[in-house]
C-alpha atoms as a PDB file:
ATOM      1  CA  UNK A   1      22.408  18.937 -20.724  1.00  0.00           C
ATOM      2  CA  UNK A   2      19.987  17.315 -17.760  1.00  0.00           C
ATOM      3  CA  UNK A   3      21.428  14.581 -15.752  1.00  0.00           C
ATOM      4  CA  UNK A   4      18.771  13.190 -13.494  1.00  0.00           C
ATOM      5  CA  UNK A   5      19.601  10.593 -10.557  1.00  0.00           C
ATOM      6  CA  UNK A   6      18.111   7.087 -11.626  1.00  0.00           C
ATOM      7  CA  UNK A   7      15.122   6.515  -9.006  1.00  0.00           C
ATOM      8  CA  UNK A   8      15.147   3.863  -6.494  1.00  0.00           C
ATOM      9  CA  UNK A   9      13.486   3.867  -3.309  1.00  0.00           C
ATOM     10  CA  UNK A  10      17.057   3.579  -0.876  1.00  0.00           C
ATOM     11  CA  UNK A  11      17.792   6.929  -3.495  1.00  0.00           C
ATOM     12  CA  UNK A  12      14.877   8.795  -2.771  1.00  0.00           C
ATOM     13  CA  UNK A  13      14.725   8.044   0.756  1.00  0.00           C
ATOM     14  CA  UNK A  14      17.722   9.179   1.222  1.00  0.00           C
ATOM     15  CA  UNK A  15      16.932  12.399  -0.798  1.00  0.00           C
ATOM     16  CA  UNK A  16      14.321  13.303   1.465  1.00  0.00           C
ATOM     17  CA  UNK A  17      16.262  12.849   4.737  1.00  0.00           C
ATOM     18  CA  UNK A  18      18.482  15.215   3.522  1.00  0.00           C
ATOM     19  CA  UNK A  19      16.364  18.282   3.566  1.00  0.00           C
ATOM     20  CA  UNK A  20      16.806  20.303   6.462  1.00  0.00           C
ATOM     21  CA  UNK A  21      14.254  20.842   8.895  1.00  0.00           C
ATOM     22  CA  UNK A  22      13.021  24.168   8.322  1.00  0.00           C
ATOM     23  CA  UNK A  23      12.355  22.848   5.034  1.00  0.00           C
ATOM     24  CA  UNK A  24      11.086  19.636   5.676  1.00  0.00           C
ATOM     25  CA  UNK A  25       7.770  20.099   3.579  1.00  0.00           C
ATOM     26  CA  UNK A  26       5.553  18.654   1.266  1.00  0.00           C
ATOM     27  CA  UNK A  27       5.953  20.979  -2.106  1.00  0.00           C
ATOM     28  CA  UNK A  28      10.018  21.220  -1.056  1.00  0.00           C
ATOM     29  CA  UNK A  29      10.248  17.933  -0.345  1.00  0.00           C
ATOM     30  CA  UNK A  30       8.885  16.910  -3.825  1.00  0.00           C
ATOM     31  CA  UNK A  31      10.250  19.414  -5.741  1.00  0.00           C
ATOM     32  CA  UNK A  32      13.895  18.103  -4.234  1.00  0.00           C
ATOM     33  CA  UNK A  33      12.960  14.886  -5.593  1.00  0.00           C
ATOM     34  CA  UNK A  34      12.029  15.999  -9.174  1.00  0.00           C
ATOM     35  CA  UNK A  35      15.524  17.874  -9.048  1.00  0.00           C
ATOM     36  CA  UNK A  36      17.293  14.944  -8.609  1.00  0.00           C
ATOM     37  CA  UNK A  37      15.605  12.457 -10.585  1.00  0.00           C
ATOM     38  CA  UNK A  38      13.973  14.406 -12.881  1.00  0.00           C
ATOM     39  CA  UNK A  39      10.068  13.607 -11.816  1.00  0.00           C
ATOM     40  CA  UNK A  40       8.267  11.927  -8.775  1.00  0.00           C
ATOM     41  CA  UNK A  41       7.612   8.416  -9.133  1.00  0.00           C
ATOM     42  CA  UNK A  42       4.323   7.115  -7.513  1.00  0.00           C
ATOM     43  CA  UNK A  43       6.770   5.187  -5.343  1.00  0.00           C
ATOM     44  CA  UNK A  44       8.395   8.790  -3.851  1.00  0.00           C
ATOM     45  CA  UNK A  45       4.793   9.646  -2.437  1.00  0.00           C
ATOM     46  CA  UNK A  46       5.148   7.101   0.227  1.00  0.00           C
ATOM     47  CA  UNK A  47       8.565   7.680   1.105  1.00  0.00           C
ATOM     48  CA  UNK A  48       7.953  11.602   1.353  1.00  0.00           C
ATOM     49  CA  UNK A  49       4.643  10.570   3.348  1.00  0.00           C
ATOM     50  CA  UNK A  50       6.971   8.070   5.496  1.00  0.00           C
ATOM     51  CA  UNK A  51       9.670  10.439   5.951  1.00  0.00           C
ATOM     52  CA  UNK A  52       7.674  13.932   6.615  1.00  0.00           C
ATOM     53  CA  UNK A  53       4.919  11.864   8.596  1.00  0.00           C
ATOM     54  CA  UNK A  54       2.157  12.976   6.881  1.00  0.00           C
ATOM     55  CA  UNK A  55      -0.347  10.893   5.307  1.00  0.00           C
ATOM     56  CA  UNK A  56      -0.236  10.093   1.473  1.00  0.00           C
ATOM     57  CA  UNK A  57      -3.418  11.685   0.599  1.00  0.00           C
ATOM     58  CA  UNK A  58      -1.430  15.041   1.650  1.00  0.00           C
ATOM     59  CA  UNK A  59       1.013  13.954  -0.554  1.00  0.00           C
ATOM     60  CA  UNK A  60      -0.657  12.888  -3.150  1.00  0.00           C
ATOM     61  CA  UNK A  61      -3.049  15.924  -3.103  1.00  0.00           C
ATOM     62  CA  UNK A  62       0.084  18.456  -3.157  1.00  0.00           C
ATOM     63  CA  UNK A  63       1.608  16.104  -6.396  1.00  0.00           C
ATOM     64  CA  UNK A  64      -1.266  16.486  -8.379  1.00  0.00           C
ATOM     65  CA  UNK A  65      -2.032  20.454  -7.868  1.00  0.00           C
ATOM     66  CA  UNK A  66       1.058  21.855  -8.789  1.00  0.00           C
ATOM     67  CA  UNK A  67       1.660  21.665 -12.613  1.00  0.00           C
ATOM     68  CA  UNK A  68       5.669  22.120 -12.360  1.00  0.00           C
ATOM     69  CA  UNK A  69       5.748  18.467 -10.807  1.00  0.00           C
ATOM     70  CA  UNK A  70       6.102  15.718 -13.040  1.00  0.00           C
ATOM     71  CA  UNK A  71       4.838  12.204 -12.639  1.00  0.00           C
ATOM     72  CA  UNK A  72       6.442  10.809 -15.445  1.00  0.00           C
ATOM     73  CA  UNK A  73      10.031  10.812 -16.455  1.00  0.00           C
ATOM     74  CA  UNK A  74      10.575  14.030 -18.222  1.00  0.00           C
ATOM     75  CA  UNK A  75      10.923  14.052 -22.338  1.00  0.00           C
ATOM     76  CA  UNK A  76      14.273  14.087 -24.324  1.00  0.00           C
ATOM     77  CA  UNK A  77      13.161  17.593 -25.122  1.00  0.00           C
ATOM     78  CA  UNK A  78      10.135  19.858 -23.507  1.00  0.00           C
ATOM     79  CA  UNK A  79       8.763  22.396 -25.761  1.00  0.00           C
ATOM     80  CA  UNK A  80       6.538  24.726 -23.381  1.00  0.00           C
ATOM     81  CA  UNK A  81       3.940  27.349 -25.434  1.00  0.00           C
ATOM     82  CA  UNK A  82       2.431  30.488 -23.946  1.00  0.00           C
ATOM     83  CA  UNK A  83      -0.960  30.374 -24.457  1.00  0.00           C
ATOM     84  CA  UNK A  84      -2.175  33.440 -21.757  1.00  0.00           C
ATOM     85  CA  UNK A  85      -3.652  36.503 -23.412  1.00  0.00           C
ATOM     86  CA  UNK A  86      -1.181  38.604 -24.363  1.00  0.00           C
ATOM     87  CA  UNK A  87       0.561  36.001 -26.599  1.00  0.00           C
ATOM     88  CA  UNK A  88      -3.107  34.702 -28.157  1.00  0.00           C
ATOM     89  CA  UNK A  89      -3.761  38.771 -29.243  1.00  0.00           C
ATOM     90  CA  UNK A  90      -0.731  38.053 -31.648  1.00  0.00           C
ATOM     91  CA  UNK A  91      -1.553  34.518 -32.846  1.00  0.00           C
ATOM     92  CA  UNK A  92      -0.611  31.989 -30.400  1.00  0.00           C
ATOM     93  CA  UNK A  93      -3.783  29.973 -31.311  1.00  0.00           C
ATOM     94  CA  UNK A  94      -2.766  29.688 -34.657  1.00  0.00           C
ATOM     95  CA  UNK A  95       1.007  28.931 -33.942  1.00  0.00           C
ATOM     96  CA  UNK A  96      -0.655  25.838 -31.496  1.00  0.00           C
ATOM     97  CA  UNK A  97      -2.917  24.536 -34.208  1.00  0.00           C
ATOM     98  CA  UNK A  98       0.147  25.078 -36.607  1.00  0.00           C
ATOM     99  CA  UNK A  99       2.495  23.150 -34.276  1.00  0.00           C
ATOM    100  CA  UNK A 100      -0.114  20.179 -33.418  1.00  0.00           C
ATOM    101  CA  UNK A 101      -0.525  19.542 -37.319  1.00  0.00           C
ATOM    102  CA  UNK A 102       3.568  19.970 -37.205  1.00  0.00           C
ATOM    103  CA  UNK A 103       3.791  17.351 -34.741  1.00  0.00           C
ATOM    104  CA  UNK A 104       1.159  15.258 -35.150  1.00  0.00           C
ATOM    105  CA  UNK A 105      -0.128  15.843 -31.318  1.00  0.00           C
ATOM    106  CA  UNK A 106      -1.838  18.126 -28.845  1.00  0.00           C
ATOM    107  CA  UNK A 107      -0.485  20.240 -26.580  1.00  0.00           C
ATOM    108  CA  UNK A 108       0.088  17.969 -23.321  1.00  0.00           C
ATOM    109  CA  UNK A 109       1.825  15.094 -25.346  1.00  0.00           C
ATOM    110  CA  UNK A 110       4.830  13.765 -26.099  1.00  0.00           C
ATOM    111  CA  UNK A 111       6.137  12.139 -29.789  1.00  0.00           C
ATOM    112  CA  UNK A 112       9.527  10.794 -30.337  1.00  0.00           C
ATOM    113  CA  UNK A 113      10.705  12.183 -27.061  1.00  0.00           C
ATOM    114  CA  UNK A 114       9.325  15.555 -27.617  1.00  0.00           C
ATOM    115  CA  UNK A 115       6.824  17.047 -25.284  1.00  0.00           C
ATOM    116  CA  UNK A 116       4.684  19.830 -26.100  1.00  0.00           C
ATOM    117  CA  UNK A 117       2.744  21.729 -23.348  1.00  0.00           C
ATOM    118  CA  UNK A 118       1.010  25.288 -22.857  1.00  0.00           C
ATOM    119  CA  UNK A 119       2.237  27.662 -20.147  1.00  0.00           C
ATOM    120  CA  UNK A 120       0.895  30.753 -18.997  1.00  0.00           C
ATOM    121  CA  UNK A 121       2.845  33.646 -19.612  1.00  0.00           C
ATOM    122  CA  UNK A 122       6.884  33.067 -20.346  1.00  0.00           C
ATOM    123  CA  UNK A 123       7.807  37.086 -19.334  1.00  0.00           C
ATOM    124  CA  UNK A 124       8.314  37.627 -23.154  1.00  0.00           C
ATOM    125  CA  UNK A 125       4.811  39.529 -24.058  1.00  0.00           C
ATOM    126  CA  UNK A 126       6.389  41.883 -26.347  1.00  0.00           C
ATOM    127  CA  UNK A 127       7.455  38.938 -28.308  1.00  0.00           C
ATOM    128  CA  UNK A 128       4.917  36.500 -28.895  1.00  0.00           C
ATOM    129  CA  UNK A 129       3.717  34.381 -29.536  1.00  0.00           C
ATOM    130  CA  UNK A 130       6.888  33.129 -27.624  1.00  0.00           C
ATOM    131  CA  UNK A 131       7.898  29.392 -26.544  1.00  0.00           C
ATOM    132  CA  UNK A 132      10.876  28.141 -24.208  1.00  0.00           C
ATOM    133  CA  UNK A 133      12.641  24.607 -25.791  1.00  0.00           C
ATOM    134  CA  UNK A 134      14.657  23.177 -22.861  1.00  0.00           C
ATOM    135  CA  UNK A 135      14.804  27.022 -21.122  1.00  0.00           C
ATOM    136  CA  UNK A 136      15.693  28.671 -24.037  1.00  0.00           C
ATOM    137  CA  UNK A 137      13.142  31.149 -23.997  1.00  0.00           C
ATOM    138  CA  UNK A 138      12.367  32.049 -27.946  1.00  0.00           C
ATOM    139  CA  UNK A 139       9.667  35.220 -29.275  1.00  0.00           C
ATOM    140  CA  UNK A 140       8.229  35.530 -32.427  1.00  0.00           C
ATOM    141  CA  UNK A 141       7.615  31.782 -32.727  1.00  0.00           C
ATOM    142  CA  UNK A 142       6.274  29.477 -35.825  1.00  0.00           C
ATOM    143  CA  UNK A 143       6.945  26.287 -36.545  1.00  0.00           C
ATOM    144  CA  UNK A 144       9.793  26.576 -38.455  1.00  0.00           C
ATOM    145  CA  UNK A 145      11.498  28.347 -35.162  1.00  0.00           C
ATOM    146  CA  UNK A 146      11.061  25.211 -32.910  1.00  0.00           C
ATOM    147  CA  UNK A 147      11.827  22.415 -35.139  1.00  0.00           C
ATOM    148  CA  UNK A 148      15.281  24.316 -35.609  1.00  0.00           C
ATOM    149  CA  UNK A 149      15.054  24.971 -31.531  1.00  0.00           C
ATOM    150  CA  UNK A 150      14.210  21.184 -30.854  1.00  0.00           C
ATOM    151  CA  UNK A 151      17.064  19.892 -33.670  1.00  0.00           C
ATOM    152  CA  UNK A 152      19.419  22.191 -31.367  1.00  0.00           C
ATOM    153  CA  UNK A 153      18.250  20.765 -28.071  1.00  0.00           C
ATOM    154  CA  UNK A 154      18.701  17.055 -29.812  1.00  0.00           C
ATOM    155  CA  UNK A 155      22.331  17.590 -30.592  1.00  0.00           C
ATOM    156  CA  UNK A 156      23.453  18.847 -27.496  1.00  0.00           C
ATOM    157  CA  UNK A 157      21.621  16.280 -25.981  1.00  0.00           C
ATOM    158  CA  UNK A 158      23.317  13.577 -28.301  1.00  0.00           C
END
């Protein structure tokens, strides 16, 4: 079960000054904060700007290129689909259109506190089309498969 850190600015501050030097960059610096509080407010981009002393366009411009880093809290439950090439030659593109219908939304949003969103590549080619719910990595996926994967992830979480 995920336990994030409640976000405040004294908290993230705090968070930041923390990191050592040798490490005191941008993409560390951010991905400490999503560790702790489970995604990068807007907020954290000035305080990693103010506390690395770079400007917030750096910041900013590091936030919004790497996919990994959230800017919204994260979702009760995060259901990530490959959708690279090896997994669409054994029907990924059906098992997306399958699980959109399912869920009533696209790939890149969230519904009752489930998020789906596409990956590329999970390391599990040989079993595709695969999916990881909460980093339980799962092959051979339809729909069936994740709603029992995302009632799981909802009781533990409970």
């Amino acid at each position: 079960m995920r336990s994030h850190q409640a976000w405040s600015v004294p908290a993230g501050t705090a968070v930041v000054a923390s990191i050592p030097p040798a490490e005191r960059l941008i993409l560390p610096a951010l991905q400490r904060v999503q560790a702790v509080f489970g995604w990068v407010p807007d907020e954290a981009v000035d305080v990693v700007a103010a506390e690395l002393n770079v400007s917030r366009a750096e910041v900013v411009g590091v936030l919004t290129y790497y996919h990994d880093l959230r800017q919204s809290p994260p979702p009760d439950v995060h259901v990530q689909v490959c959708v690279a090439e090896a997994c669409q030659s054994v029907g990924s593109r059906e098992f997306v259109s399958d699980l959109e219908t399912a869920y009533g939304v696209p790939l890149g949003e969230r519904i009752d506190g489930v998020e789906l969103s596409a990956v590329y590549c999970l390391g599990n080619c040989a079993l595709g089309p695969a999916a990881m719910v909460e980093g339980r990595l799962i092959g051979r996926c339809d729909v069936e498969r994740i709603r029992d994967a995302v009632a799981l992830a909802q009781e533990v979480r409970a």
